[in-house]
N, C-alpha and C. Protein backbone atom coordinates (compact mmCIF):
# COMPACT_ATOMS: atom_id res chain seq x y z
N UNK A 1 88.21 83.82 104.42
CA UNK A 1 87.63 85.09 104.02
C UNK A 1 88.17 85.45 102.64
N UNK A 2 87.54 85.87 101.56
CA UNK A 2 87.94 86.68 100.11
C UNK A 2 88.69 87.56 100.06
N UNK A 3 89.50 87.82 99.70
CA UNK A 3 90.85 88.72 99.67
C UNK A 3 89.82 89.76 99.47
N UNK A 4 88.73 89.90 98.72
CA UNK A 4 87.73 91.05 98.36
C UNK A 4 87.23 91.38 99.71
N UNK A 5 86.70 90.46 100.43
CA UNK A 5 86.23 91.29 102.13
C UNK A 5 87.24 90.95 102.33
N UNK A 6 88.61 90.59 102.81
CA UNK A 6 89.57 91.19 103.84
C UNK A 6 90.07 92.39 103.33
N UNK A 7 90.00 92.81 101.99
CA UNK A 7 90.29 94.51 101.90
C UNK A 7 89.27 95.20 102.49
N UNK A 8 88.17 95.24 101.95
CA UNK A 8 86.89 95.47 102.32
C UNK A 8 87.44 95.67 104.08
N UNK A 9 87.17 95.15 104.92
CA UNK A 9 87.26 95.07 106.17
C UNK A 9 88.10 95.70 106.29
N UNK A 10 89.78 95.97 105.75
CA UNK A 10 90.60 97.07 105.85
C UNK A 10 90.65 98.07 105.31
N UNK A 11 90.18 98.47 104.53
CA UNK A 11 89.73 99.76 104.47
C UNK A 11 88.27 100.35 105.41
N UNK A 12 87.75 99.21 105.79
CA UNK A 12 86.66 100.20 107.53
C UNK A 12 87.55 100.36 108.56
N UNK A 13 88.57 99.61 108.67
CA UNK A 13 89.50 100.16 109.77
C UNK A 13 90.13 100.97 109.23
N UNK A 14 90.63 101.13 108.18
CA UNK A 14 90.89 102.61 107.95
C UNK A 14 90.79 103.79 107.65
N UNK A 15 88.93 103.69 107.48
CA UNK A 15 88.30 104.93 107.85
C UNK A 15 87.90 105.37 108.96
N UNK A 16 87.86 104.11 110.16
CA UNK A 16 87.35 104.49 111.25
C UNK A 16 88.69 105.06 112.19
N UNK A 17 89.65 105.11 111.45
CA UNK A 17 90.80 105.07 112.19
C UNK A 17 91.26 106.87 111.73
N UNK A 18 90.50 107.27 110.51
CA UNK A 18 91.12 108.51 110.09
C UNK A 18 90.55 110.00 111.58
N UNK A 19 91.56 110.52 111.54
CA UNK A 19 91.45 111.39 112.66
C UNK A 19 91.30 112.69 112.21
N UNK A 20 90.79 113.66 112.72
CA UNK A 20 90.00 115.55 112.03
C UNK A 20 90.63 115.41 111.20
N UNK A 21 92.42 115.38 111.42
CA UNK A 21 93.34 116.29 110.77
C UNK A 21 93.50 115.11 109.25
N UNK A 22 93.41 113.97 109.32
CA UNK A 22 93.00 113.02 108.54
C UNK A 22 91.80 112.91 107.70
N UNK A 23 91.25 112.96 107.94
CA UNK A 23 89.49 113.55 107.09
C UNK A 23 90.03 114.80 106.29
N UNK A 24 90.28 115.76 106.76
CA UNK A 24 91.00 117.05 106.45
C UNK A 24 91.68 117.01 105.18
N UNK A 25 92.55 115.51 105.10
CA UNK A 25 93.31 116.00 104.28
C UNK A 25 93.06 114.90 103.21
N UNK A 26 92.05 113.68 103.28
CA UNK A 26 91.24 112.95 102.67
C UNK A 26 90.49 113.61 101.98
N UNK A 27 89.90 114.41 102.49
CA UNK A 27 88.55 115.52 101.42
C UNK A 27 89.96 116.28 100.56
N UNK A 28 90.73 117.05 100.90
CA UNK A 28 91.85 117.99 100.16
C UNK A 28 92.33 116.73 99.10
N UNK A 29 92.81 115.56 98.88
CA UNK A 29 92.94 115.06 98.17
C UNK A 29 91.91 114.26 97.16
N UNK A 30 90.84 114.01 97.45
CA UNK A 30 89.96 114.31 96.82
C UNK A 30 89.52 115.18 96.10
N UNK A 31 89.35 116.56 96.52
CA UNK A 31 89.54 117.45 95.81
C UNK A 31 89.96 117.83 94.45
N UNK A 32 91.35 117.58 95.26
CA UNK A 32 92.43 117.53 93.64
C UNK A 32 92.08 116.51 92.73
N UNK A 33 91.33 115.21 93.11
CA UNK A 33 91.68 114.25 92.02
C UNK A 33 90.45 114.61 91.51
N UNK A 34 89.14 115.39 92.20
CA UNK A 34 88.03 115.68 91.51
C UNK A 34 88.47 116.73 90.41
N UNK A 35 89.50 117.87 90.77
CA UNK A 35 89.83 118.93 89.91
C UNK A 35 90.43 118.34 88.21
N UNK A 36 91.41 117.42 88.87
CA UNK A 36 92.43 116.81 87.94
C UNK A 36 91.47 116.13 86.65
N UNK A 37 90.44 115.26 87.20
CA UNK A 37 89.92 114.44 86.51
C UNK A 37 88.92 115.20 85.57
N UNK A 38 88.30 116.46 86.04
CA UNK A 38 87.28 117.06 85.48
C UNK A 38 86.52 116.59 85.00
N UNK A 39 85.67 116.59 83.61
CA UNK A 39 84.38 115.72 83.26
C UNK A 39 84.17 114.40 83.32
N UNK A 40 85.46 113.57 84.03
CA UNK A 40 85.31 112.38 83.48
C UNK A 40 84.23 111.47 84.38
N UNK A 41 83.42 111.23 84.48
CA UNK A 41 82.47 110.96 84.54
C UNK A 41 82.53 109.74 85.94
N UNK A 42 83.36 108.86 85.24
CA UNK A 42 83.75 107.48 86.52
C UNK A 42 84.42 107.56 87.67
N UNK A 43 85.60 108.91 86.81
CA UNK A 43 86.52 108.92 87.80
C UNK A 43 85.88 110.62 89.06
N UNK A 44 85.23 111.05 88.89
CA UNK A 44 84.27 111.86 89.48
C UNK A 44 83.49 110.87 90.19
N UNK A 45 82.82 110.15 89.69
CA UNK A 45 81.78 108.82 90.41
C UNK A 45 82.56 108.04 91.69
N UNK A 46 84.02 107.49 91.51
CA UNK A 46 84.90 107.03 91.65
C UNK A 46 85.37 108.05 93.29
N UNK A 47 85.62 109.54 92.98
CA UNK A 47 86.06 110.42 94.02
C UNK A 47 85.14 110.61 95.02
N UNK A 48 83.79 110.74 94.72
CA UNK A 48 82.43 111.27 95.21
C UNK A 48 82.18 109.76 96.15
N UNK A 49 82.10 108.63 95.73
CA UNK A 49 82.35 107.45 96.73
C UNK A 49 83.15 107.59 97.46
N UNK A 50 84.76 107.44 97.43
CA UNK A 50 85.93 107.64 98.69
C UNK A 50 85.22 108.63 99.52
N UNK A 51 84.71 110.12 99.05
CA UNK A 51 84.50 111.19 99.81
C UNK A 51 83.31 110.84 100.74
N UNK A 52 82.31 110.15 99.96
CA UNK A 52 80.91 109.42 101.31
C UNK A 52 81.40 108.58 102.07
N UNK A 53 82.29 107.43 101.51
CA UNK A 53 82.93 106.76 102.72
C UNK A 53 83.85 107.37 103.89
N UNK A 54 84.61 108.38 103.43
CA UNK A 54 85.07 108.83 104.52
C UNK A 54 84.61 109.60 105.45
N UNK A 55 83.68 110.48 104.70
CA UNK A 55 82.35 111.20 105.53
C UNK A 55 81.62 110.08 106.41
N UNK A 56 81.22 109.13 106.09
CA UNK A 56 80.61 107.95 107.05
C UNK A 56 81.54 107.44 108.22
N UNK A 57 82.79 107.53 107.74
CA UNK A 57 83.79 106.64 108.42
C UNK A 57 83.66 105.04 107.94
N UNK A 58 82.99 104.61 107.53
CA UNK A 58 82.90 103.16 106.44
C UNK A 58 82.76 103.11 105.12
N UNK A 59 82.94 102.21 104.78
CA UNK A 59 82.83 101.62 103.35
C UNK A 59 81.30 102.57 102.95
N UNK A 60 80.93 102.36 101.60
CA UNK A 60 79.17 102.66 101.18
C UNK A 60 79.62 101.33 100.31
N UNK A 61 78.21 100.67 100.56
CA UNK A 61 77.69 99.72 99.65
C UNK A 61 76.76 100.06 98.54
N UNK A 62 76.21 102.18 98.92
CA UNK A 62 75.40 102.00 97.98
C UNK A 62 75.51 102.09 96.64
N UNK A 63 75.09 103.29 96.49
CA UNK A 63 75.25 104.18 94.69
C UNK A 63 77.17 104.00 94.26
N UNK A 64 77.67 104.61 94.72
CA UNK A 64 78.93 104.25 94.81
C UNK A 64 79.93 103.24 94.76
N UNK A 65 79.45 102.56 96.11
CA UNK A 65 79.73 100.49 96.26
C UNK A 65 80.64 100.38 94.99
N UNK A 66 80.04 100.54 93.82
CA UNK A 66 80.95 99.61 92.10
C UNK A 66 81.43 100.67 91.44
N UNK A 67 82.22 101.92 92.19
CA UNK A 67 82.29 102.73 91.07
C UNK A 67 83.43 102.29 90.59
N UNK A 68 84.69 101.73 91.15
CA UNK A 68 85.79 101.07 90.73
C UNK A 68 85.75 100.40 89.85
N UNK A 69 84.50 99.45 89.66
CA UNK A 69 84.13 98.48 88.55
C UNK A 69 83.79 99.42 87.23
N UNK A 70 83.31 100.53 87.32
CA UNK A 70 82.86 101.06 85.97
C UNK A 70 84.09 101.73 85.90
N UNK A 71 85.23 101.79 86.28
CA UNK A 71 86.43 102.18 85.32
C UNK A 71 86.94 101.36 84.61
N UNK A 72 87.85 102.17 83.45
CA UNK A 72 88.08 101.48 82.40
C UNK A 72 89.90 100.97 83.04
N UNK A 73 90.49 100.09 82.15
CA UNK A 73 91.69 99.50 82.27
C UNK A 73 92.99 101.15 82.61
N UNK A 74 92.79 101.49 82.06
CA UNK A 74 93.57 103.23 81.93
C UNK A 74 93.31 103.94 83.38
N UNK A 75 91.98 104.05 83.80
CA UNK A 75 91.83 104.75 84.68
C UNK A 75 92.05 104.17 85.80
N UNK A 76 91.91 102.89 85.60
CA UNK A 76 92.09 102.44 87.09
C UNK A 76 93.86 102.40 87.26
N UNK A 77 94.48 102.07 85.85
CA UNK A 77 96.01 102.65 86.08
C UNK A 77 96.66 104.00 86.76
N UNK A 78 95.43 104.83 86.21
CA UNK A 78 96.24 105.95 86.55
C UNK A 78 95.83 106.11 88.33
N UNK A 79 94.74 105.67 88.49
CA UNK A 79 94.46 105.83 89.99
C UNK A 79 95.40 104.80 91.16
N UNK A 80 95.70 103.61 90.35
CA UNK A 80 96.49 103.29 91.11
C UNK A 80 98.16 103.61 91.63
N UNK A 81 98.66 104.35 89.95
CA UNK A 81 99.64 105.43 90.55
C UNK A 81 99.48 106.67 91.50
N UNK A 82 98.16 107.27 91.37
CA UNK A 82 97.85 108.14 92.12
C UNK A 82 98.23 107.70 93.67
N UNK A 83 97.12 106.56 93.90
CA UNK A 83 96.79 106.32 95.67
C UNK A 83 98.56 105.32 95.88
N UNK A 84 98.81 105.14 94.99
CA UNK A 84 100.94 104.54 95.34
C UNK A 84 101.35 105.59 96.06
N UNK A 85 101.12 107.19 94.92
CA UNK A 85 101.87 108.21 95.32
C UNK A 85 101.35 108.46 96.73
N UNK A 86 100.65 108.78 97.33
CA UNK A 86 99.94 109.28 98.18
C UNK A 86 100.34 108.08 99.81
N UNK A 87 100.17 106.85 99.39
CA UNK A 87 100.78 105.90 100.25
C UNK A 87 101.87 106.27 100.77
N UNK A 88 102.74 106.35 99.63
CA UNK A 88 104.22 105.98 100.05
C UNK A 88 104.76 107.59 100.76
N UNK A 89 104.02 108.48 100.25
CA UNK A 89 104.82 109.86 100.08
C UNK A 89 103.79 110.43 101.39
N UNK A 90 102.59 109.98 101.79
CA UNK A 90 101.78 111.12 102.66
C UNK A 90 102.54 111.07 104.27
N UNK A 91 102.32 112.47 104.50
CA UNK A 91 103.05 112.51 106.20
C UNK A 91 102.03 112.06 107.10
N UNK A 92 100.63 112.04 106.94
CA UNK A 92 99.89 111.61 108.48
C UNK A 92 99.64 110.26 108.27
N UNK A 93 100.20 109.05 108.87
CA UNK A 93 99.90 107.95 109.08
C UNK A 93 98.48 107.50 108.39
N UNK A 94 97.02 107.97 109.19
CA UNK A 94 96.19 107.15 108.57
C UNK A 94 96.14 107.80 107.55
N UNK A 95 95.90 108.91 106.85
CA UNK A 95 95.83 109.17 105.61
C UNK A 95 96.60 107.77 104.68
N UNK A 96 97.77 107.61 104.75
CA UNK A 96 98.89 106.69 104.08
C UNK A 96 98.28 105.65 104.28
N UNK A 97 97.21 105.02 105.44
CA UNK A 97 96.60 103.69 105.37
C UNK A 97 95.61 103.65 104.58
N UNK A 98 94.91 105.08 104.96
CA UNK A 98 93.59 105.17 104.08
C UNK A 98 93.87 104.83 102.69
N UNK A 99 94.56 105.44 101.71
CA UNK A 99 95.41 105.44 100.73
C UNK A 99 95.83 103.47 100.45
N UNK A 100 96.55 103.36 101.24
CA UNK A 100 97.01 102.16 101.09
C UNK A 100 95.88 101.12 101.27
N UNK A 101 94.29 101.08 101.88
CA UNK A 101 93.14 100.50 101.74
C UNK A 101 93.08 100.57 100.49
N UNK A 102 92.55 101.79 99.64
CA UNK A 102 91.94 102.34 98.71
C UNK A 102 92.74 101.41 97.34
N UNK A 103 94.12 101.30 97.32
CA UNK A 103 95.11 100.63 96.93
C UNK A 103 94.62 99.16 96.65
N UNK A 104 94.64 98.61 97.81
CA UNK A 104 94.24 97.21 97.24
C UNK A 104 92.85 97.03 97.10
N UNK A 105 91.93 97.56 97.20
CA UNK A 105 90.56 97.16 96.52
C UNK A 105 91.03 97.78 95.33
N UNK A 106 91.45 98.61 94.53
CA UNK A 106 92.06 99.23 93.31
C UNK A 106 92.68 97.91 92.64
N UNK A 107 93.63 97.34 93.05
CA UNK A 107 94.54 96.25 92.54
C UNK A 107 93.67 94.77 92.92
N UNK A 108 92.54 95.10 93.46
CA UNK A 108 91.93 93.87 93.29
C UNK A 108 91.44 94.07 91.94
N UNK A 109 90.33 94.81 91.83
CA UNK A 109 89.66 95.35 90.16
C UNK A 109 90.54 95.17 89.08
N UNK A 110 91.91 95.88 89.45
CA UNK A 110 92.71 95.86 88.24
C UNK A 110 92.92 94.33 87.62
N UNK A 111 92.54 93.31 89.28
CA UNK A 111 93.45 91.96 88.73
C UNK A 111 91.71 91.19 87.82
N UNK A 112 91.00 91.68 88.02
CA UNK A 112 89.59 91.30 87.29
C UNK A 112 89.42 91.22 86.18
């Protein structure tokens, strides 16, 4: 299997795995990174995907699917410090997996 679908595949288990209070706090961090980022265009494109996938509980293949790909070298840096912070530091378990999915499809792109 492609290191690209075995993330892929772990991050659907770790949306299907996020629980109320998990969704809850997936949209709240979203949020912020929608606030933080303001006009920027990809990284808005970028938030608005995580937020349909987790609303679905799976991956989206659609509109969304490549928004990782249309970031630039910078942004995908800074997002990957972001979803580190959030890994290492969040208190509800799947949130920290969710996070830690989001992570390596992130550090796959980055390695592209």
């Amino acid at each position: 299997m492609p290191i690209g679908d075995h993330h892929s595949a772990y991050l659907a288990k770790a949306l299907a795995a996020l629980t109320p209070a998990g969704h809850e706090r997936v949209d709240e961090l979203l949020d912020q990174l929608t606030e933080v980022v303001g006009d920027r265009r990809r990284l808005v494109r970028f938030a608005r995907a995580r937020r349909e996938e987790a609303d679905a509980g799976r991956p989206e293949g659609g509109a969304g699917g490549d928004a990782a790909a249309a970031l630039t070298r910078g942004e995908l840096q800074g997002l990957l410090v972001g979803f580190r912070t959030i890994r290492d530091e969040e208190p509800l378990d799947d949130v920290a997996d969710w996070a830690n999915a989001v992570l390596a499809l992130l550090e796959d792109e980055a390695g592209r």
